[in-house]
N, C-alpha and C. Protein backbone atom coordinates (compact mmCIF):
# COMPACT_ATOMS: atom_id res chain seq x y z
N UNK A 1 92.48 119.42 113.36
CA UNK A 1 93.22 118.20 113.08
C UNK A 1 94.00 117.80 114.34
N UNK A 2 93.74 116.66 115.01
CA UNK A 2 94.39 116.48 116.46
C UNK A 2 95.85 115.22 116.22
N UNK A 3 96.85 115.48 116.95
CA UNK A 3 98.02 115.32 116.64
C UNK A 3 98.23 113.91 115.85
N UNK A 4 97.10 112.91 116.47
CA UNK A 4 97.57 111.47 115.31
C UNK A 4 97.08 111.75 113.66
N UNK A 5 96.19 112.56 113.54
CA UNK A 5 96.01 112.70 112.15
C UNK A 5 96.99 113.00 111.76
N UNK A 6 97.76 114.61 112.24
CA UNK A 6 99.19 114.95 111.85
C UNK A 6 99.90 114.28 111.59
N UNK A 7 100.61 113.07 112.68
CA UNK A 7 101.26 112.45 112.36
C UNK A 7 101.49 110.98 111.49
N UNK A 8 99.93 110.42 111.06
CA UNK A 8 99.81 109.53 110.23
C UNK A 8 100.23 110.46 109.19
N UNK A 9 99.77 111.69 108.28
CA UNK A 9 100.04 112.36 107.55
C UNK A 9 101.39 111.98 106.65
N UNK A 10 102.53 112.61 107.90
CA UNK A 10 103.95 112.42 107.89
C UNK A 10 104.28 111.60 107.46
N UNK A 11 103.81 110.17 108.35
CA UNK A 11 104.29 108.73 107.79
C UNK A 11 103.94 108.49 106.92
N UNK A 12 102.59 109.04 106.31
CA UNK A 12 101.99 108.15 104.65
C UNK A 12 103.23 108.42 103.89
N UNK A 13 104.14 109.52 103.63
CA UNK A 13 104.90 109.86 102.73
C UNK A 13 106.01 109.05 102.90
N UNK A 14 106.15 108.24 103.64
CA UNK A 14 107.27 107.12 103.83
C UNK A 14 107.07 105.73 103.78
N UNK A 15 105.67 105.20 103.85
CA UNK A 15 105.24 104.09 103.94
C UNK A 15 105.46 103.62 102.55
N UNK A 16 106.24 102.30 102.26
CA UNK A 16 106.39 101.53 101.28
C UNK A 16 104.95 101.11 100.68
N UNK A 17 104.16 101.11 99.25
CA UNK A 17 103.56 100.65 98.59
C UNK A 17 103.70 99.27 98.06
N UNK A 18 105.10 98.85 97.76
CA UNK A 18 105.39 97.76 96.49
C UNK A 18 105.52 96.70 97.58
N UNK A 19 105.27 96.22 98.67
CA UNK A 19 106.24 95.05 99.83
C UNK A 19 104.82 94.19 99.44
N UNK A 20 105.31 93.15 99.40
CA UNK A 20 104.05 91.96 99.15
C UNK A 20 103.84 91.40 100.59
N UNK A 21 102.81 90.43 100.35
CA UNK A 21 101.71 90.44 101.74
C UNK A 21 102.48 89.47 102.55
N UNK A 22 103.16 89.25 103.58
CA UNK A 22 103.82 88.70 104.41
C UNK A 22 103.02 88.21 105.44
N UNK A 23 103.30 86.61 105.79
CA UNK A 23 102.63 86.36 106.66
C UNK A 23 103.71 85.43 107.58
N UNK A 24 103.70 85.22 108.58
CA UNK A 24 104.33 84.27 109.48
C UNK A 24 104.42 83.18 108.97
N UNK A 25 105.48 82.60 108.96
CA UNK A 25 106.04 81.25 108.69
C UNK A 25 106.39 80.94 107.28
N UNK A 26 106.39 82.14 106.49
CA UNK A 26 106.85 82.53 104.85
C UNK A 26 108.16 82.57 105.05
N UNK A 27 108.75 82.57 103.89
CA UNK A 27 110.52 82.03 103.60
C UNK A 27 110.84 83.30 102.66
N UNK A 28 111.35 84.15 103.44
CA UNK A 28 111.45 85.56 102.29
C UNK A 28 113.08 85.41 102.12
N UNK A 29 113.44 86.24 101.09
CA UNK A 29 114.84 87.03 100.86
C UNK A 29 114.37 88.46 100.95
N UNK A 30 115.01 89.13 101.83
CA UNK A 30 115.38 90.55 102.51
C UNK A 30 116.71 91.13 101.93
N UNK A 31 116.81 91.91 100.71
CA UNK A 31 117.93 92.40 99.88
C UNK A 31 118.01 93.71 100.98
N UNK A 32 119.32 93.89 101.52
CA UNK A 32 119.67 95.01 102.34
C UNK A 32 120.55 95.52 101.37
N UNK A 33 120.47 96.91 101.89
CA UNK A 33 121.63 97.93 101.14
C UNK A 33 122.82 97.90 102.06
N UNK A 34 123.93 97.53 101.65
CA UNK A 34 125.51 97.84 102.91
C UNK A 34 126.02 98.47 101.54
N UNK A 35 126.87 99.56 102.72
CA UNK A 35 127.62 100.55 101.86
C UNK A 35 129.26 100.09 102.47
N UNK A 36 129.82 99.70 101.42
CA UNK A 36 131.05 99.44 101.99
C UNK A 36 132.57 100.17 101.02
N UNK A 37 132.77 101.39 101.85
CA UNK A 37 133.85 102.10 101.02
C UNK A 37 132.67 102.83 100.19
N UNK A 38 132.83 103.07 99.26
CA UNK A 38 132.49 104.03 98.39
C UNK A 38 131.02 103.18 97.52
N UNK A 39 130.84 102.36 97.68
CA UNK A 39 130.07 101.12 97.14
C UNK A 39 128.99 101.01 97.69
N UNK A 40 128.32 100.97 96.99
CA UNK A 40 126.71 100.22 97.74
C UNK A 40 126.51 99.19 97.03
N UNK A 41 126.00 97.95 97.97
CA UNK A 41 125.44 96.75 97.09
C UNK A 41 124.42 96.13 98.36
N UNK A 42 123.36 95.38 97.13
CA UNK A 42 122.57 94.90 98.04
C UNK A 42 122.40 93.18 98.14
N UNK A 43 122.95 93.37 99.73
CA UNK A 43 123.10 91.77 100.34
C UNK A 43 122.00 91.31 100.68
N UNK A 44 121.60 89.85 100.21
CA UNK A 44 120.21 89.29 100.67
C UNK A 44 120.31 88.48 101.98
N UNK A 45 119.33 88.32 103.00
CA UNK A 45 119.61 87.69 103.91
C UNK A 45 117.78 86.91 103.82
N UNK A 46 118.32 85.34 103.83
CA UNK A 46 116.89 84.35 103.04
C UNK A 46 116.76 83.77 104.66
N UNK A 47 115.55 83.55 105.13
CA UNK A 47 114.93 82.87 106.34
C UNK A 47 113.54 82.71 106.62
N UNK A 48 112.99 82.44 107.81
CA UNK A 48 111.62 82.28 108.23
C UNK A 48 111.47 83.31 108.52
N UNK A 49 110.02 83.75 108.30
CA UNK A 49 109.05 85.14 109.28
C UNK A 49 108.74 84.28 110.61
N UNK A 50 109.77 84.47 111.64
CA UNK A 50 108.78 84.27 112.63
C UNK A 50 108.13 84.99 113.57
N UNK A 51 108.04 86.30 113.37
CA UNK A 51 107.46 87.18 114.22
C UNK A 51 107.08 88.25 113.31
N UNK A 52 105.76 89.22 113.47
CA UNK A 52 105.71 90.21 113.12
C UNK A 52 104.58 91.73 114.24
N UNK A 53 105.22 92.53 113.88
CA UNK A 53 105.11 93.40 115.12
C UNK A 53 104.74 94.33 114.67
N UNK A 54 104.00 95.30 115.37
CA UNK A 54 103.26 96.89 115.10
C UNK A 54 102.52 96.71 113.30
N UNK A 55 102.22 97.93 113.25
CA UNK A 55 101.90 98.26 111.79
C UNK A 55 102.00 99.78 111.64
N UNK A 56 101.67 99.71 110.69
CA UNK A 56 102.26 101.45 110.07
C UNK A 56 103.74 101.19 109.23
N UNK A 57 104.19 102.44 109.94
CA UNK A 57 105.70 102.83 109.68
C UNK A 57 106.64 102.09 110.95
N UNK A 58 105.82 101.77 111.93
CA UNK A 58 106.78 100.66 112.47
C UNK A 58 106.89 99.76 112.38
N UNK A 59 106.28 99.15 111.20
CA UNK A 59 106.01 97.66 111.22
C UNK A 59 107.38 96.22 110.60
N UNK A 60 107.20 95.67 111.32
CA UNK A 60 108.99 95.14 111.64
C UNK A 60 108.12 93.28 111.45
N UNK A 61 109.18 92.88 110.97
CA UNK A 61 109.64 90.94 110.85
C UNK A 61 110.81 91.22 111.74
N UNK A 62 110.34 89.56 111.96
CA UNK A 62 111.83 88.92 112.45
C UNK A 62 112.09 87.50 111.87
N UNK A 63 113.24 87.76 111.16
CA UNK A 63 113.61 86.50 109.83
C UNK A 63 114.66 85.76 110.52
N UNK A 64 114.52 84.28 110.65
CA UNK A 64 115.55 83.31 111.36
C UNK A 64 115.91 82.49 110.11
N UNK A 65 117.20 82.57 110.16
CA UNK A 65 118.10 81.63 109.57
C UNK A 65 119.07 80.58 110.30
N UNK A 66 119.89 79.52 109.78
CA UNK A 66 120.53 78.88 110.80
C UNK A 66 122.26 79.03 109.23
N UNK A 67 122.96 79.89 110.31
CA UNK A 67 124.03 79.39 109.60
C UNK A 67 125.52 79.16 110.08
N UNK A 68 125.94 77.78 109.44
CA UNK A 68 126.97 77.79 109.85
C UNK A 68 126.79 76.69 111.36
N UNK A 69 125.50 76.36 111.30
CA UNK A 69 124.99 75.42 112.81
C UNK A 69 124.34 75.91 113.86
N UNK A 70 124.41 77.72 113.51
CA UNK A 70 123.88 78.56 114.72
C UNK A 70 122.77 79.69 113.94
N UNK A 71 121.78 79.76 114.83
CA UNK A 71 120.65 80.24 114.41
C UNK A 71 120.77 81.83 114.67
N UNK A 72 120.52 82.37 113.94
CA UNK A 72 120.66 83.99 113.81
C UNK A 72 118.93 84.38 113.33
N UNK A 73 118.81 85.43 113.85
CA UNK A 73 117.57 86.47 113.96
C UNK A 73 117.68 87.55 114.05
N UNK A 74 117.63 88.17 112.53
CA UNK A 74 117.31 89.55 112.62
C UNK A 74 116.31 90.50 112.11
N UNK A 75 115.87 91.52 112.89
CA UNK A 75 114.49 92.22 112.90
C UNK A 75 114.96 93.15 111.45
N UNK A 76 113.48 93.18 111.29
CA UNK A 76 113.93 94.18 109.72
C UNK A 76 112.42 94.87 109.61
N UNK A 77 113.16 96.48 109.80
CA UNK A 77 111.98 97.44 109.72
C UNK A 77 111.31 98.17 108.34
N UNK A 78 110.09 97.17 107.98
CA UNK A 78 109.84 97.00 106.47
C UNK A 78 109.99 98.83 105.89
N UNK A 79 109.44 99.26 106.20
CA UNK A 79 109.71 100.43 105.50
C UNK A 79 110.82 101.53 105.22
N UNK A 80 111.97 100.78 106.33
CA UNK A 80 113.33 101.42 105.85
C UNK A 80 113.54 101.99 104.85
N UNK A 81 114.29 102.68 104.60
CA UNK A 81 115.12 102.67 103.35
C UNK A 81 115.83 102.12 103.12
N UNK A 82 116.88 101.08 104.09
CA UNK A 82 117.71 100.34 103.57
C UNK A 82 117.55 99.01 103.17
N UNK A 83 116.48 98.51 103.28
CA UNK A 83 115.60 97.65 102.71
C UNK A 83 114.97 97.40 101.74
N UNK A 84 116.09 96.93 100.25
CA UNK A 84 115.59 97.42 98.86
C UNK A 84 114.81 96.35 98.93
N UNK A 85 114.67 95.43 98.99
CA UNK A 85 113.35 94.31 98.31
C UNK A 85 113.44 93.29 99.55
N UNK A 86 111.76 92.79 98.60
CA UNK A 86 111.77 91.91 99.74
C UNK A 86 110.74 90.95 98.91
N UNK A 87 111.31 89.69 98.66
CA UNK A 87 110.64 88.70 97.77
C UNK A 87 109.95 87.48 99.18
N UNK A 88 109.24 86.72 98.60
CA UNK A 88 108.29 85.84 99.28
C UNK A 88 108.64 84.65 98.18
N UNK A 89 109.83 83.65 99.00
CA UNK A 89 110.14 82.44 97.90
C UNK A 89 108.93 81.10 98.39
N UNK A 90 108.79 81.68 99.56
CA UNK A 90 107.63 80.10 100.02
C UNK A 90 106.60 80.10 100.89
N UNK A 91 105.27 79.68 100.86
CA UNK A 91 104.45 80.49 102.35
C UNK A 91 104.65 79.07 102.95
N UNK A 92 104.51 79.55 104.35
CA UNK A 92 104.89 78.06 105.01
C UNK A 92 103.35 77.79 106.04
N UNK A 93 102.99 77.29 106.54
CA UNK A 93 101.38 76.85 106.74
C UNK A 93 102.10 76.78 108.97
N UNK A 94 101.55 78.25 109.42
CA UNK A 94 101.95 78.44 110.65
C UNK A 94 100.43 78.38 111.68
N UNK A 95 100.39 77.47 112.50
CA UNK A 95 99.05 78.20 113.32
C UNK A 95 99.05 78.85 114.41
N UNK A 96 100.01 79.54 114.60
CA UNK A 96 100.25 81.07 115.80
C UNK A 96 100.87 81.48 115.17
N UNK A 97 101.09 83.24 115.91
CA UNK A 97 101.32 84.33 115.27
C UNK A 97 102.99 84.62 115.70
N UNK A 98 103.20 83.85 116.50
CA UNK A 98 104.74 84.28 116.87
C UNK A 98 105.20 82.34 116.92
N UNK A 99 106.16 82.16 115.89
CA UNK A 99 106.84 80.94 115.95
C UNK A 99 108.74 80.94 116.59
N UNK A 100 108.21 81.03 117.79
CA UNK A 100 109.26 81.56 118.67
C UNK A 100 109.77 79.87 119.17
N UNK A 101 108.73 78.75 119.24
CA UNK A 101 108.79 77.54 119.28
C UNK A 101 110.18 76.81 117.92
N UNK A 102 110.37 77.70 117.32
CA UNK A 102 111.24 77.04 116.34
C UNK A 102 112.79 77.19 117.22
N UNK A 103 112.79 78.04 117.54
CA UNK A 103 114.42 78.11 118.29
C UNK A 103 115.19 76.86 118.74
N UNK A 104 114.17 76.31 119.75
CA UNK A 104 114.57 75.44 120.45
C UNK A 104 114.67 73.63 119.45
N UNK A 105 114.31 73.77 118.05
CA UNK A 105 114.26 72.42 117.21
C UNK A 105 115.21 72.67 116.51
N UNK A 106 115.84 71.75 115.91
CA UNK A 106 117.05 71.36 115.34
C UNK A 106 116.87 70.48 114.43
N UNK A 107 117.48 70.90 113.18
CA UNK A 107 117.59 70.15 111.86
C UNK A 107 116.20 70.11 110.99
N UNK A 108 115.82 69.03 110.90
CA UNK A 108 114.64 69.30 109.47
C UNK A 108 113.46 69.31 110.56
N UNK A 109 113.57 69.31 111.93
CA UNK A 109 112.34 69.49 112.79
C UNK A 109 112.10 70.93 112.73
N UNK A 110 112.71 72.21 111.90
CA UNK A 110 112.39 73.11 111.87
C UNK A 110 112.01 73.23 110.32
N UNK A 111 111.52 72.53 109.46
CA UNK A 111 110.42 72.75 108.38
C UNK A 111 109.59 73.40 108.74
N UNK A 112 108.73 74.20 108.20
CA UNK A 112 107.28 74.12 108.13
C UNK A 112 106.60 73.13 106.81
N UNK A 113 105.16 72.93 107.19
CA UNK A 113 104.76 72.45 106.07
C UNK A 113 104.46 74.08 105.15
N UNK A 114 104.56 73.70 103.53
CA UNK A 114 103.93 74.60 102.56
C UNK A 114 102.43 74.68 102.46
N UNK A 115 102.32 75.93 102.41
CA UNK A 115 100.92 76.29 101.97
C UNK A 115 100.61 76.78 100.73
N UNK A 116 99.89 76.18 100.19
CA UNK A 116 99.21 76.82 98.60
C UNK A 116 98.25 77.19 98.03
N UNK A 117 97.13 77.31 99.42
CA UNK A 117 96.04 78.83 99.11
C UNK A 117 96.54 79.73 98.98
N UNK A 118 97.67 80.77 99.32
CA UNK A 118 98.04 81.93 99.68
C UNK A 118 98.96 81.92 98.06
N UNK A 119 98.75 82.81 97.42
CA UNK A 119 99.98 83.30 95.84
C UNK A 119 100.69 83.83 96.72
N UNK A 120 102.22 83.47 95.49
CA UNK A 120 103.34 83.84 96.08
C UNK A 120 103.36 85.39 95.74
């Protein structure tokens, strides 16, 4: 058995089953776990997929939101553990794989159009 078998091994026992099929330019809510004081609760953070990276157990989004007038992006490594759910509220109809082009638009010029071959 030569060392990547080994180590896919390892990771199968961590790799999330239940995460639905994510594609670029989808409108997810990302429920995080924050532990604050003695408390755990899980905060949702709702935005665009505009990037997605590696696969496996490294496999990571990057969800943009604009709030407050300023655009925030943060990476979220799907198979965490601190990453209780992860819903798919809209697929959005992207034709490249990295929508890094959205940064620079402002206001409803950052729509996508909806797509409705793809189930939610």
């Amino acid at each position: 058995m030569n060392a990547e078998a080994i180590i896919r091994s390892i990771e199968s026992e961590y790799i999330k089953d239940d995460l639905p099929k994510i594609y670029v330019g989808d409108t997810v809510r990302v429920g995080m776990r924050i532990v604050e004081g003695g408390k755990e609760r899980i905060q949702p953070y709702e935005g665009t997929v505009i990037a997605m990276r590696n696969g496996g157990i490294n496999e990571t989004i990057t969800v943009r939101r604009v709030f407050q007038g300023i655009g925030v992006e943060r990476v979220f490594l799907l198979h965490a553990p601190r990453v209780a759910t992860i819903t798919v509220i809209r697929r959005g109809r992207a034709r490249r794989a990295k929508l890094y082009y959205l940064r620079d638009r402002v206001g409803k010029a950052t729509r996508l159009k909806q797509r409705f071959d793809r189930a939610l």
